[in-house]
C-alpha atoms as a PDB file:
ATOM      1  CA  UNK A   1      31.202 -17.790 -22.573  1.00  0.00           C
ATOM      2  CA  UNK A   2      29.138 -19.035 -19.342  1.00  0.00           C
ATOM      3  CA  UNK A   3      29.894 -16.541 -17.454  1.00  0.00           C
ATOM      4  CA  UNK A   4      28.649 -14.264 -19.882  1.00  0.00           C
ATOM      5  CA  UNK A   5      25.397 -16.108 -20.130  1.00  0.00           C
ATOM      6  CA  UNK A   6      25.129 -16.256 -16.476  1.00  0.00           C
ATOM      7  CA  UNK A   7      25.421 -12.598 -16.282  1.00  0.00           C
ATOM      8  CA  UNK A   8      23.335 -11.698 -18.951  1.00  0.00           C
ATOM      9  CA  UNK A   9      20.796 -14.070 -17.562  1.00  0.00           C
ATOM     10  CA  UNK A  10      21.459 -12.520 -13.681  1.00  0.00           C
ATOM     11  CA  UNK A  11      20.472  -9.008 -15.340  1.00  0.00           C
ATOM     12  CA  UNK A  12      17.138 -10.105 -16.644  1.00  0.00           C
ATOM     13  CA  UNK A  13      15.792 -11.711 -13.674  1.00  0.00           C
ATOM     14  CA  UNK A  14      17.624  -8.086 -12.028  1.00  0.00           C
ATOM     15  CA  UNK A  15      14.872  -6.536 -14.047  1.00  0.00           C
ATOM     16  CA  UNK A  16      12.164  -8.887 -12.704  1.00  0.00           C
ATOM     17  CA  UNK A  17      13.365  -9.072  -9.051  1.00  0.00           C
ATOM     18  CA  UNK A  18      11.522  -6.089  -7.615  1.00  0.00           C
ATOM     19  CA  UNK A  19       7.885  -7.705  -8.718  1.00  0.00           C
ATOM     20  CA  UNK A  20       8.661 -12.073  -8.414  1.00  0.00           C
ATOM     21  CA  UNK A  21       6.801 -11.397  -4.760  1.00  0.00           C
ATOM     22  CA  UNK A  22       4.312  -9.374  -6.200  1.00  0.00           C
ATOM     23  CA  UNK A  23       3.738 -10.534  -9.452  1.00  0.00           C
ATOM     24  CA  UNK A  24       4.910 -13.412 -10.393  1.00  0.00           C
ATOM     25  CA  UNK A  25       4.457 -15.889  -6.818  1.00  0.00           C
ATOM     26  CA  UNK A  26       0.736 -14.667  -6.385  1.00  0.00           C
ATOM     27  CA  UNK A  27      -0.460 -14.597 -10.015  1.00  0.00           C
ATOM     28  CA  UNK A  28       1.420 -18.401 -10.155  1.00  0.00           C
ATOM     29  CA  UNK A  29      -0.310 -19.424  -7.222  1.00  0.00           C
ATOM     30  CA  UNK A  30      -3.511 -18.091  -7.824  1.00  0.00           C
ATOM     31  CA  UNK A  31      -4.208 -19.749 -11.338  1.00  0.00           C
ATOM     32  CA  UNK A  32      -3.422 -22.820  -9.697  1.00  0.00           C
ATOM     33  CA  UNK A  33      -6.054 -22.613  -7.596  1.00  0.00           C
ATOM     34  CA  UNK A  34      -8.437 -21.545 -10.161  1.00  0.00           C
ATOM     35  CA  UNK A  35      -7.319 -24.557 -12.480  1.00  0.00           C
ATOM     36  CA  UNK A  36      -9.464 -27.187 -12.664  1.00  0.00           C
ATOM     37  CA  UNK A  37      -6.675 -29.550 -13.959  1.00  0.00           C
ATOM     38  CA  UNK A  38      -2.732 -29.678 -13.011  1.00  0.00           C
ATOM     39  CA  UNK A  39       0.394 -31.480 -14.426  1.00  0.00           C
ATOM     40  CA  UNK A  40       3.613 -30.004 -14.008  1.00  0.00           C
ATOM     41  CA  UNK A  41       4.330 -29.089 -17.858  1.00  0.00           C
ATOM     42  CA  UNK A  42       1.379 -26.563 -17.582  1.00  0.00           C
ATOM     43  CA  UNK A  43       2.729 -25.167 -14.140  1.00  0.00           C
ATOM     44  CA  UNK A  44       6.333 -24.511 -15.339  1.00  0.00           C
ATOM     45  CA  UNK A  45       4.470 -22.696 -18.811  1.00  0.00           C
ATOM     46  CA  UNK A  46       2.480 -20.776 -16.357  1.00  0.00           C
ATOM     47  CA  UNK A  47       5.533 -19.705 -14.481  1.00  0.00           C
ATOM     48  CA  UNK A  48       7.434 -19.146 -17.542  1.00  0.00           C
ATOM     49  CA  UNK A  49       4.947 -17.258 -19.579  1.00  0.00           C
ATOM     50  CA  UNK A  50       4.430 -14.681 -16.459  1.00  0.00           C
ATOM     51  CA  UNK A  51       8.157 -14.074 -16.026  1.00  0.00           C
ATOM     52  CA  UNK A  52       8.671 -13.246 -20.005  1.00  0.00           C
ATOM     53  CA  UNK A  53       5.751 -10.877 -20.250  1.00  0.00           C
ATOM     54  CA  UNK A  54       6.334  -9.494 -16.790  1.00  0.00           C
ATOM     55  CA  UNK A  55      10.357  -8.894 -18.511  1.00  0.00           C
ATOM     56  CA  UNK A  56       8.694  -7.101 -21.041  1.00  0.00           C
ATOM     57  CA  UNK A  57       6.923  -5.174 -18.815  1.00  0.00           C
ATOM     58  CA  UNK A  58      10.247  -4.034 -16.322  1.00  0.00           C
ATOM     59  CA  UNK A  59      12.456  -3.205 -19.292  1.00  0.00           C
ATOM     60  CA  UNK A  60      10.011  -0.863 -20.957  1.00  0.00           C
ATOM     61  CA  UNK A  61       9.216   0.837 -18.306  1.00  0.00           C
ATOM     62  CA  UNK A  62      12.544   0.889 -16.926  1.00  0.00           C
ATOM     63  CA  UNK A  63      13.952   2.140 -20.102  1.00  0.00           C
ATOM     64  CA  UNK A  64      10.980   4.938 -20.550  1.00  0.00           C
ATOM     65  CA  UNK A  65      11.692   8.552 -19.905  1.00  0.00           C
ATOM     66  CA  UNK A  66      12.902   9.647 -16.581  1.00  0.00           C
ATOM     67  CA  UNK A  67      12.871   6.142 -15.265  1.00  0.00           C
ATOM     68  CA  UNK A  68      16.608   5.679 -15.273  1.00  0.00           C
ATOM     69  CA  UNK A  69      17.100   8.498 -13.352  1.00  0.00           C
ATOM     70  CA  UNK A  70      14.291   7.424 -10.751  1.00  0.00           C
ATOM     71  CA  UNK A  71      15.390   4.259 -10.267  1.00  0.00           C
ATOM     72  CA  UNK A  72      18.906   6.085  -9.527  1.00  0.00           C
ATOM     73  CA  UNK A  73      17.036   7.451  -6.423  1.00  0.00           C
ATOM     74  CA  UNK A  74      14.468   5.153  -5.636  1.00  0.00           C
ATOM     75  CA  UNK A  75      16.092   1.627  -6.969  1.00  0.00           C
ATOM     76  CA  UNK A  76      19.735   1.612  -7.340  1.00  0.00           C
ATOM     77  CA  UNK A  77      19.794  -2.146  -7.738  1.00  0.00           C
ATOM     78  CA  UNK A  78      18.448  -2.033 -10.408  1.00  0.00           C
ATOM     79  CA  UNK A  79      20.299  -3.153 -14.127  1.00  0.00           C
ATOM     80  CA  UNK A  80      20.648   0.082 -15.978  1.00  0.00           C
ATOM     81  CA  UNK A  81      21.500   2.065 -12.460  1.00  0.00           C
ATOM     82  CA  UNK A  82      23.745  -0.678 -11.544  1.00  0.00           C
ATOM     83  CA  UNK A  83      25.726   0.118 -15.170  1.00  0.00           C
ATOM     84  CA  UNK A  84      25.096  -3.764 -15.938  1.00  0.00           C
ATOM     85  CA  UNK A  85      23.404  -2.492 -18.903  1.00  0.00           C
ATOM     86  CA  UNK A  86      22.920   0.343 -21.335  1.00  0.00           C
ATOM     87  CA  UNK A  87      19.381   2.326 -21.907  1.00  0.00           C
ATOM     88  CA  UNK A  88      20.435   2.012 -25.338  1.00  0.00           C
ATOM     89  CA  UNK A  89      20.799  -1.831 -24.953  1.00  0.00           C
ATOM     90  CA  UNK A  90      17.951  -2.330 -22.926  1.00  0.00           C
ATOM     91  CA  UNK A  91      15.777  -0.642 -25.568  1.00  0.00           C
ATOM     92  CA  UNK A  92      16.799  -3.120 -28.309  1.00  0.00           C
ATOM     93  CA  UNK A  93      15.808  -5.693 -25.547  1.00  0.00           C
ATOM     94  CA  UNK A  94      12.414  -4.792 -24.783  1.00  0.00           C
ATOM     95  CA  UNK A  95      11.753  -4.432 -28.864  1.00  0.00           C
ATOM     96  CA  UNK A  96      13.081  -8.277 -28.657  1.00  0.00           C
ATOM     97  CA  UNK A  97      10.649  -9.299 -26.575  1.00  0.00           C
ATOM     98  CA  UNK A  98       7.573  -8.256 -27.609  1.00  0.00           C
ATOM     99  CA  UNK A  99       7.625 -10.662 -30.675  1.00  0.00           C
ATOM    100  CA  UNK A 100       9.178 -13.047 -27.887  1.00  0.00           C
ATOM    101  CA  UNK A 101       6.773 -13.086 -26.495  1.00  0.00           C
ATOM    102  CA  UNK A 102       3.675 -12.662 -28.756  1.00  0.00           C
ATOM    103  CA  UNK A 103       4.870 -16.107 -29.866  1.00  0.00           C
ATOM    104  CA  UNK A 104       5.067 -17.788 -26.472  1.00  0.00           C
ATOM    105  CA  UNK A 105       1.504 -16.561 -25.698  1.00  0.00           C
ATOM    106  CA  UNK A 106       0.586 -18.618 -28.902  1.00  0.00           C
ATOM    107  CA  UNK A 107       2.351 -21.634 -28.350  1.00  0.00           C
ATOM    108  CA  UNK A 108       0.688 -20.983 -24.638  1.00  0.00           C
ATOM    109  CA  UNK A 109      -2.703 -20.632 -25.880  1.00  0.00           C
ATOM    110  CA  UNK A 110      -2.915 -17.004 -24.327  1.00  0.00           C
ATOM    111  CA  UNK A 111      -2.791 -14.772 -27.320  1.00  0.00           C
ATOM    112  CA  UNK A 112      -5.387 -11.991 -26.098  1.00  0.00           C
ATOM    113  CA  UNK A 113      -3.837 -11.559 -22.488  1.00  0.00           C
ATOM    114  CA  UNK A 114      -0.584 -11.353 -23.613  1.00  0.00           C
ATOM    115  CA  UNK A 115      -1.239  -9.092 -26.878  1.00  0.00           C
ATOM    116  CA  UNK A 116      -3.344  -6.691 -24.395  1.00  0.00           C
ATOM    117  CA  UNK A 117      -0.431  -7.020 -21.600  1.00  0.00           C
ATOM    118  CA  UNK A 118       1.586  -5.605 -24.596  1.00  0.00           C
ATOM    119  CA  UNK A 119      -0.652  -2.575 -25.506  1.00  0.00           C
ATOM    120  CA  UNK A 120      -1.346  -1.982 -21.497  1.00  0.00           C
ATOM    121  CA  UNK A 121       2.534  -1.217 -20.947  1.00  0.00           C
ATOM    122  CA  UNK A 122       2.437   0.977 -23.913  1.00  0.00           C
ATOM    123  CA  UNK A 123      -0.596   2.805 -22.472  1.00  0.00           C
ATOM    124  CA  UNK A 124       1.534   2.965 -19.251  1.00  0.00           C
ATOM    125  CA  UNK A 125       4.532   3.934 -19.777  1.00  0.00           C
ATOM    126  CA  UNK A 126       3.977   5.783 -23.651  1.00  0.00           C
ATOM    127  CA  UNK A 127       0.436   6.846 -23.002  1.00  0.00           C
ATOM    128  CA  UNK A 128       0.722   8.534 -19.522  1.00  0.00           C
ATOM    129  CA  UNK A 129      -0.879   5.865 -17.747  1.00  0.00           C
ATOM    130  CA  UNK A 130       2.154   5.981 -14.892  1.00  0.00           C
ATOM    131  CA  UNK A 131       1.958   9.999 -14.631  1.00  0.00           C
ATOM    132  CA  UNK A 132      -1.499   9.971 -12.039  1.00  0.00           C
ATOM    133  CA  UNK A 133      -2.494   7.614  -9.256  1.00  0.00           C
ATOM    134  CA  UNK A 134      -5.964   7.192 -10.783  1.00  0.00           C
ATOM    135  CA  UNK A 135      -4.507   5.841 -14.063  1.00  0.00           C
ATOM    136  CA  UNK A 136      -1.525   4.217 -12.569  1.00  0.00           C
ATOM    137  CA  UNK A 137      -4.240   2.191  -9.889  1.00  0.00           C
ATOM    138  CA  UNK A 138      -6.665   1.031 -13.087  1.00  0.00           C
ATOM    139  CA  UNK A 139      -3.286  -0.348 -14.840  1.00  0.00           C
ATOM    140  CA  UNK A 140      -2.187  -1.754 -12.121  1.00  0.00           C
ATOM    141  CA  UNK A 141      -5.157  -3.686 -11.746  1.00  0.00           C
ATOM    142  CA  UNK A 142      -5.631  -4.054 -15.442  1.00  0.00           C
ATOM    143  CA  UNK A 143      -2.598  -6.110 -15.464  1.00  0.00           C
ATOM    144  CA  UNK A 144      -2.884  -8.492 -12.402  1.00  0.00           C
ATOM    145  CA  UNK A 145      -6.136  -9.391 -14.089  1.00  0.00           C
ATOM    146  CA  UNK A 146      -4.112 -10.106 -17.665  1.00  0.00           C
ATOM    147  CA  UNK A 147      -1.818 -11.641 -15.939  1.00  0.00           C
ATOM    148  CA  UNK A 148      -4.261 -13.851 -14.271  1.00  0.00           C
ATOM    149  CA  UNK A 149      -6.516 -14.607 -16.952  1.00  0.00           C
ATOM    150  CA  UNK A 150      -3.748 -15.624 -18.896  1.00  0.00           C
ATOM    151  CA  UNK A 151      -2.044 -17.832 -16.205  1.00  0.00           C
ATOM    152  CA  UNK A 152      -5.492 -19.406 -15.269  1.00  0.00           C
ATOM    153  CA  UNK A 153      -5.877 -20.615 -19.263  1.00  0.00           C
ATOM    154  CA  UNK A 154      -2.345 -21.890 -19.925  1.00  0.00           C
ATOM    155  CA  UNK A 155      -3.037 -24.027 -16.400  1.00  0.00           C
ATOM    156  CA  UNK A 156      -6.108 -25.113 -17.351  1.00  0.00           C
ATOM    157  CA  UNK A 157      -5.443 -25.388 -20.891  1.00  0.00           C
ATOM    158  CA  UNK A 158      -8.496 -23.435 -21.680  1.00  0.00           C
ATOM    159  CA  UNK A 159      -9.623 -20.791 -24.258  1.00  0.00           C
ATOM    160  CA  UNK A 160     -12.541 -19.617 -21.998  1.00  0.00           C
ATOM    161  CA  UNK A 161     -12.523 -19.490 -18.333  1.00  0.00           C
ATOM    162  CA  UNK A 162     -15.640 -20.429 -16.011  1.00  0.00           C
ATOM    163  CA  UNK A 163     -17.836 -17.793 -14.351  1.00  0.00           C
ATOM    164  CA  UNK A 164     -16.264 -18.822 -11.131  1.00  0.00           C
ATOM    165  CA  UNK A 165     -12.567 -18.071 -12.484  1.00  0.00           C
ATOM    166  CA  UNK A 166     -13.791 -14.850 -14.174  1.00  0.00           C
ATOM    167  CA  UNK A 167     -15.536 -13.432 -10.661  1.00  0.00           C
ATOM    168  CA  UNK A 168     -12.633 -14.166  -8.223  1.00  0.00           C
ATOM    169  CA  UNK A 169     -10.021 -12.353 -11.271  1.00  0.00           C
ATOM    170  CA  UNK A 170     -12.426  -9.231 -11.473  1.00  0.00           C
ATOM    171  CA  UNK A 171     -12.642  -9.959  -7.260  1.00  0.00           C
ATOM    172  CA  UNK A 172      -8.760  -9.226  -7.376  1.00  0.00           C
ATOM    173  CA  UNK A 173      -8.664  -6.749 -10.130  1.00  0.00           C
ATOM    174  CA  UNK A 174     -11.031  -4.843  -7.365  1.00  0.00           C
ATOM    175  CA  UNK A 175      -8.592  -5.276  -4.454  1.00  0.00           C
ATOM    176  CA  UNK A 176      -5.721  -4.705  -6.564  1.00  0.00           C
ATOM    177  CA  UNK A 177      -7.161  -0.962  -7.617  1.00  0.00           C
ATOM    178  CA  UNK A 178      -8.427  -0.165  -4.222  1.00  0.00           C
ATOM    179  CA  UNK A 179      -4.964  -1.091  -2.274  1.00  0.00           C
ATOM    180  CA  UNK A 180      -2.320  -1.386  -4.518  1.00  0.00           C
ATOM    181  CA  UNK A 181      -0.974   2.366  -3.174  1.00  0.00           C
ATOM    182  CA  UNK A 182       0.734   0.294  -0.534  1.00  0.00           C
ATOM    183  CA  UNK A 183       3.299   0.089  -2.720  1.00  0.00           C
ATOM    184  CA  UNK A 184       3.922   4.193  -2.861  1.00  0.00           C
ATOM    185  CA  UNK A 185       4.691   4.766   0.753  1.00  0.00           C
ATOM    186  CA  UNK A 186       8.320   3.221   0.653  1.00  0.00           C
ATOM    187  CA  UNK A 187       8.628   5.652  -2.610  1.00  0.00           C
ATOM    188  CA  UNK A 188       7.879   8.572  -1.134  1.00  0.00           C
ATOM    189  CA  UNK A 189      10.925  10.569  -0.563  1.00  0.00           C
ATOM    190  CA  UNK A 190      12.447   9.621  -3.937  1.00  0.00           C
ATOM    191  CA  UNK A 191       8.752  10.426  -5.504  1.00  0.00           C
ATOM    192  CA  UNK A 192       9.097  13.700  -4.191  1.00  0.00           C
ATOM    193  CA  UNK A 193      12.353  14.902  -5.643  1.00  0.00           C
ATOM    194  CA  UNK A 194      11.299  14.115  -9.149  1.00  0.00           C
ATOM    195  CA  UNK A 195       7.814  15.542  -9.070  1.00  0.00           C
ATOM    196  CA  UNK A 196       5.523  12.414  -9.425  1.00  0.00           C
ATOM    197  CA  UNK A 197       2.098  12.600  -8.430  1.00  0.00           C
ATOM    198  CA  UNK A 198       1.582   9.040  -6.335  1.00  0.00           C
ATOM    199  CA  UNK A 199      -1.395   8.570  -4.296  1.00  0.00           C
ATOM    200  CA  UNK A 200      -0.100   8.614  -1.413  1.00  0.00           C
ATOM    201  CA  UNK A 201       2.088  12.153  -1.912  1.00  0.00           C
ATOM    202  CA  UNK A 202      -0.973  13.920  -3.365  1.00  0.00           C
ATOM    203  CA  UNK A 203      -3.102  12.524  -0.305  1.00  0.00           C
ATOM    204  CA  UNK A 204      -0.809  11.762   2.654  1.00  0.00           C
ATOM    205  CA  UNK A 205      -2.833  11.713   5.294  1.00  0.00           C
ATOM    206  CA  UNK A 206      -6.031  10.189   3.754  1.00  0.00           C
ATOM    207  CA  UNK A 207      -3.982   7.896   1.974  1.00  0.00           C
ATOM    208  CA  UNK A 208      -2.453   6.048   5.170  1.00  0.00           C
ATOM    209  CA  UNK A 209      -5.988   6.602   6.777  1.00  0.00           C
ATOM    210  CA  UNK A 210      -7.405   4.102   3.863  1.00  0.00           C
ATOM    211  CA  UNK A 211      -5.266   1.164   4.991  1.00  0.00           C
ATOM    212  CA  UNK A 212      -6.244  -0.062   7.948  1.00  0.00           C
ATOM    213  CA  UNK A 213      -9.989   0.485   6.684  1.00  0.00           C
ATOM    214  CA  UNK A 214      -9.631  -1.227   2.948  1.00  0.00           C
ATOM    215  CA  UNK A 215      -7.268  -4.126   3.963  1.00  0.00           C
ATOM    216  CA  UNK A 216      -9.990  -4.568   6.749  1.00  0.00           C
ATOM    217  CA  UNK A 217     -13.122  -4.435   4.526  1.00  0.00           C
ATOM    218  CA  UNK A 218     -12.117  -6.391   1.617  1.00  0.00           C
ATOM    219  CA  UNK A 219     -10.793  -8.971   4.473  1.00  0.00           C
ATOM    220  CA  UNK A 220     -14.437  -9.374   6.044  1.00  0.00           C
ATOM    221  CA  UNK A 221     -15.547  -9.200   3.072  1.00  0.00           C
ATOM    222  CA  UNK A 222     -13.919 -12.787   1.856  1.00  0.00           C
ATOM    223  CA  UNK A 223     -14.759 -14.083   5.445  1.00  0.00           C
ATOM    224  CA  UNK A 224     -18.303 -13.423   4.613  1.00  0.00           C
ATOM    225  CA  UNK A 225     -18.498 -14.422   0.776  1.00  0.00           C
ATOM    226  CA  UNK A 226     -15.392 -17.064   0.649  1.00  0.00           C
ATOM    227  CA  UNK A 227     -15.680 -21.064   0.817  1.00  0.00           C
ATOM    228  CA  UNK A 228     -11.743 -21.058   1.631  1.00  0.00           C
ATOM    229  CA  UNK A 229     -10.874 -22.986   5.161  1.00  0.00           C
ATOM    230  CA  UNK A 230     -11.998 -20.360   8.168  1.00  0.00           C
ATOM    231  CA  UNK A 231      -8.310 -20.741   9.392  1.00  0.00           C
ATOM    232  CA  UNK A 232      -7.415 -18.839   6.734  1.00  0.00           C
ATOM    233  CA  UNK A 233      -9.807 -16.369   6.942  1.00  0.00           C
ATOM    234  CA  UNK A 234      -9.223 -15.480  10.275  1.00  0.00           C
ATOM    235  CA  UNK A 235      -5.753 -15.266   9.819  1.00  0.00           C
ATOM    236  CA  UNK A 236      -6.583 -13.172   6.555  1.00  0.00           C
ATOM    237  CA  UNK A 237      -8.582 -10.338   8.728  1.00  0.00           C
ATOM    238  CA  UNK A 238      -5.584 -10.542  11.809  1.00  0.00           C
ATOM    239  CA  UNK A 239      -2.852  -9.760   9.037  1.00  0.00           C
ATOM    240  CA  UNK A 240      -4.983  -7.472   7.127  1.00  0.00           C
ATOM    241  CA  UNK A 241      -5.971  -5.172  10.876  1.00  0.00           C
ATOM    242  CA  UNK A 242      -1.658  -5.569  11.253  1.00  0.00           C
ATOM    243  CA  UNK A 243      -0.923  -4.703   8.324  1.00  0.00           C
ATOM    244  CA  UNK A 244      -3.121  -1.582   7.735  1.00  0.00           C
ATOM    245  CA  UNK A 245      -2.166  -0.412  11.575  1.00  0.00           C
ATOM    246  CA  UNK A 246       1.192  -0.632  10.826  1.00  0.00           C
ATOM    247  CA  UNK A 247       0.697   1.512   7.354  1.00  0.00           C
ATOM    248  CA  UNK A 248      -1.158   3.980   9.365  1.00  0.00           C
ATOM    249  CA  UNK A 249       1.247   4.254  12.832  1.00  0.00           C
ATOM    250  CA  UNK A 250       4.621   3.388  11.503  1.00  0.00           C
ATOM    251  CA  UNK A 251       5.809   5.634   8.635  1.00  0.00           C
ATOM    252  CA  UNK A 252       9.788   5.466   8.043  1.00  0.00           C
ATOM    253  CA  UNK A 253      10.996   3.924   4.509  1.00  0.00           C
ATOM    254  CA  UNK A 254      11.902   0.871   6.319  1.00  0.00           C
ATOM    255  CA  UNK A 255       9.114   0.782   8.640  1.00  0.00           C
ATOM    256  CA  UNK A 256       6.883   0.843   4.782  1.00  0.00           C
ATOM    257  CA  UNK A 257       9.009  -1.734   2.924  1.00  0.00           C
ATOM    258  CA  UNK A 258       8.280  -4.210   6.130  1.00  0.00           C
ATOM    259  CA  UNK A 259       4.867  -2.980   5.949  1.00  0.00           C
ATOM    260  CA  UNK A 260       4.660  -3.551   2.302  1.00  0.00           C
ATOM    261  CA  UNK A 261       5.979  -7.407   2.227  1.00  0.00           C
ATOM    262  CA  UNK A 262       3.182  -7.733   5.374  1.00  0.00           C
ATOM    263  CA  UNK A 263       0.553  -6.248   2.689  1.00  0.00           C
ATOM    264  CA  UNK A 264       2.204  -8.703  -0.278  1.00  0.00           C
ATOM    265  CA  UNK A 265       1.669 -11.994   1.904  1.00  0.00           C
ATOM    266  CA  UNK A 266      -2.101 -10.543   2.952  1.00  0.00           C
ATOM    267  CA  UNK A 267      -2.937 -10.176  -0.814  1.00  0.00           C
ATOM    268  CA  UNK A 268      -1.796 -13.628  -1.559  1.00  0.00           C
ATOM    269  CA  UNK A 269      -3.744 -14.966   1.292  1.00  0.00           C
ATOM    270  CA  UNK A 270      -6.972 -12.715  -0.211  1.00  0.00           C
ATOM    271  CA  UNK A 271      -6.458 -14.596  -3.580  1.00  0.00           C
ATOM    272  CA  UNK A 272      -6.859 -17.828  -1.437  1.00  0.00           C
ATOM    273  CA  UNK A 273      -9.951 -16.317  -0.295  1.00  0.00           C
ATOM    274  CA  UNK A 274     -10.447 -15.146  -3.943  1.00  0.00           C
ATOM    275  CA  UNK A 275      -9.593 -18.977  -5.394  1.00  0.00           C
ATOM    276  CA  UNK A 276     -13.055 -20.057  -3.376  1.00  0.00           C
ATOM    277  CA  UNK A 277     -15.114 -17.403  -3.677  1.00  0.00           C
ATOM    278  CA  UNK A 278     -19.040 -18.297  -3.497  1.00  0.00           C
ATOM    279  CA  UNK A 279     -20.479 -16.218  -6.140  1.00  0.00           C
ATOM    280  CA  UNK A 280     -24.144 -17.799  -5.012  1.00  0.00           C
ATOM    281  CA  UNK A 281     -23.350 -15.566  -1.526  1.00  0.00           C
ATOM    282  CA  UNK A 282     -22.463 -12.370  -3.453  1.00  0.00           C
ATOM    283  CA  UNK A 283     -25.399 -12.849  -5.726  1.00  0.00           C
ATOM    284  CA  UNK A 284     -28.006 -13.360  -2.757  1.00  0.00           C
ATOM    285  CA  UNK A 285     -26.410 -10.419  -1.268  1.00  0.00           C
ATOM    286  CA  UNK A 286     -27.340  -7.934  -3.904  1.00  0.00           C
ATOM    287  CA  UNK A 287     -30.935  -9.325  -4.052  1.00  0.00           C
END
């Protein structure tokens, strides 16, 4: 009986374990810093209500289509390509959830993030939203910033968030859509044999070419407009110039998974940046 529990339990956080370092460690962190109050009820709801709708999110869109036989290619460790569970099965999961967790985004007091988190992966994986690089970027972003909103009210207990909280989510939302094909290059080869139509396979060269320059920009960018410690922000810029260099110069599947966990600990450090973001700056700016 345990060790069926335990394994049942090992498979969903198997679905989950690609995106905890992109997903669910940043978007934790980051509402924290937004929160104007803490206890450590509201931070282990925060971290539980991202992992369950994040779950809901991996198992339909593992499940959908030709996903199965991607992640065959592309993600073997994966639960349905590992055989430690059916499509079939993991179908009647993902219809579990989303009641699941409709309710635990009430009890949490984040019914519209998690109801639009719902119709987002429908529109991704259902609607097409996966099939192009233009739609899969705006969903991407769209749900960092549901995920975020969200997180940010359950830890501050909050049904509206402050204009502060709102500009550094739309700041990452931004960053998110802009950069988030960092992800593609360690996809590439697998991306190729089944026809998808990434970013960075419809615009190699260009898309490599980008890195060093966006990572860059959006880094000076928080130096100039950020109130977050100038350690940081230096440190911020020196990862970002690494990390987009190493995008641009070093191009082997391993070389871009390295690259890619360099680009995952530069976005958290932007949403530091993001977490103290002087909106008085950017407004002055435009004038």
């Amino acid at each position: 009986m345990l060790t069926t529990i335990r394994d049942f339990l090992v498979t969903l956080q198997l679905f989950n374990q690609s995106d905890m370092k992109t997903i669910v460690l940043p978007v934790t962190v980051f509402s924290q810093a937004l929160a104007s109050h803490h206890s450590v009820s509201r931070f282990l709801l925060v971290v539980f209500w991202i992992w369950m709708h994040l779950l809901y999110f991996t198992v339909t869109n593992q499940t959908f289509g030709t996903s199965p036989e991607e992640d065959a290619v592309n993600k073997p460790n994966r639960p349905i390509p590992a055989k430690r569970i059916s499509v079939d099965s993991a179908i009647v999961l993902g219809w579990v959830l989303a009641p699941v967790d409709l309710a635990l985004s009430l009890y949490a007091g984040a019914v519209p993030s998690g109801v639009a988190i719902c119709v987002l992966t429908s529109i991704y994986c259902s609607g097409g939203g996966h099939s192009h690089w233009l739609s899969k970027n705006g969903c991407c972003a769209g749900f960092y910033a549901l995920f975020e909103y969200g997180a940010t009210q359950i830890a501050d207990s909050s049904e509206k968030l402050n204009q502060n909280q709102l500009g550094a989510i739309i700041g990452s939302a931004l960053i998110i859509f802009t950069t988030i094909h960092a992800q593609d290059f360690r996809d590439d080869e697998g991306d190729a044999l089944l026809g998808r139509r990434t970013f960075t396979l419809s615009f190699p060269v260009f898309s490599r070419i980008s890195m060093p320059f966006l990572l860059t920009a959006w880094s000076i960018t928080l130096y100039l407009f950020s109130e977050a410690n100038q350690f940081v922000l230096l440190a911020l810029m020196a990862l970002g110039a690494v990390t987009g260099v190493r995008f641009l110069t070093l191009k082997s599947a391993k070389d871009d998974r390295l690259s890619y966990l360099y680009y995952n600990i530069w976005l958290s450090m932007a949403h530091v940046g993001l977490s103290s973001l002087d909106l008085g700056k950017v407004a002055a700016w435009y004038q």
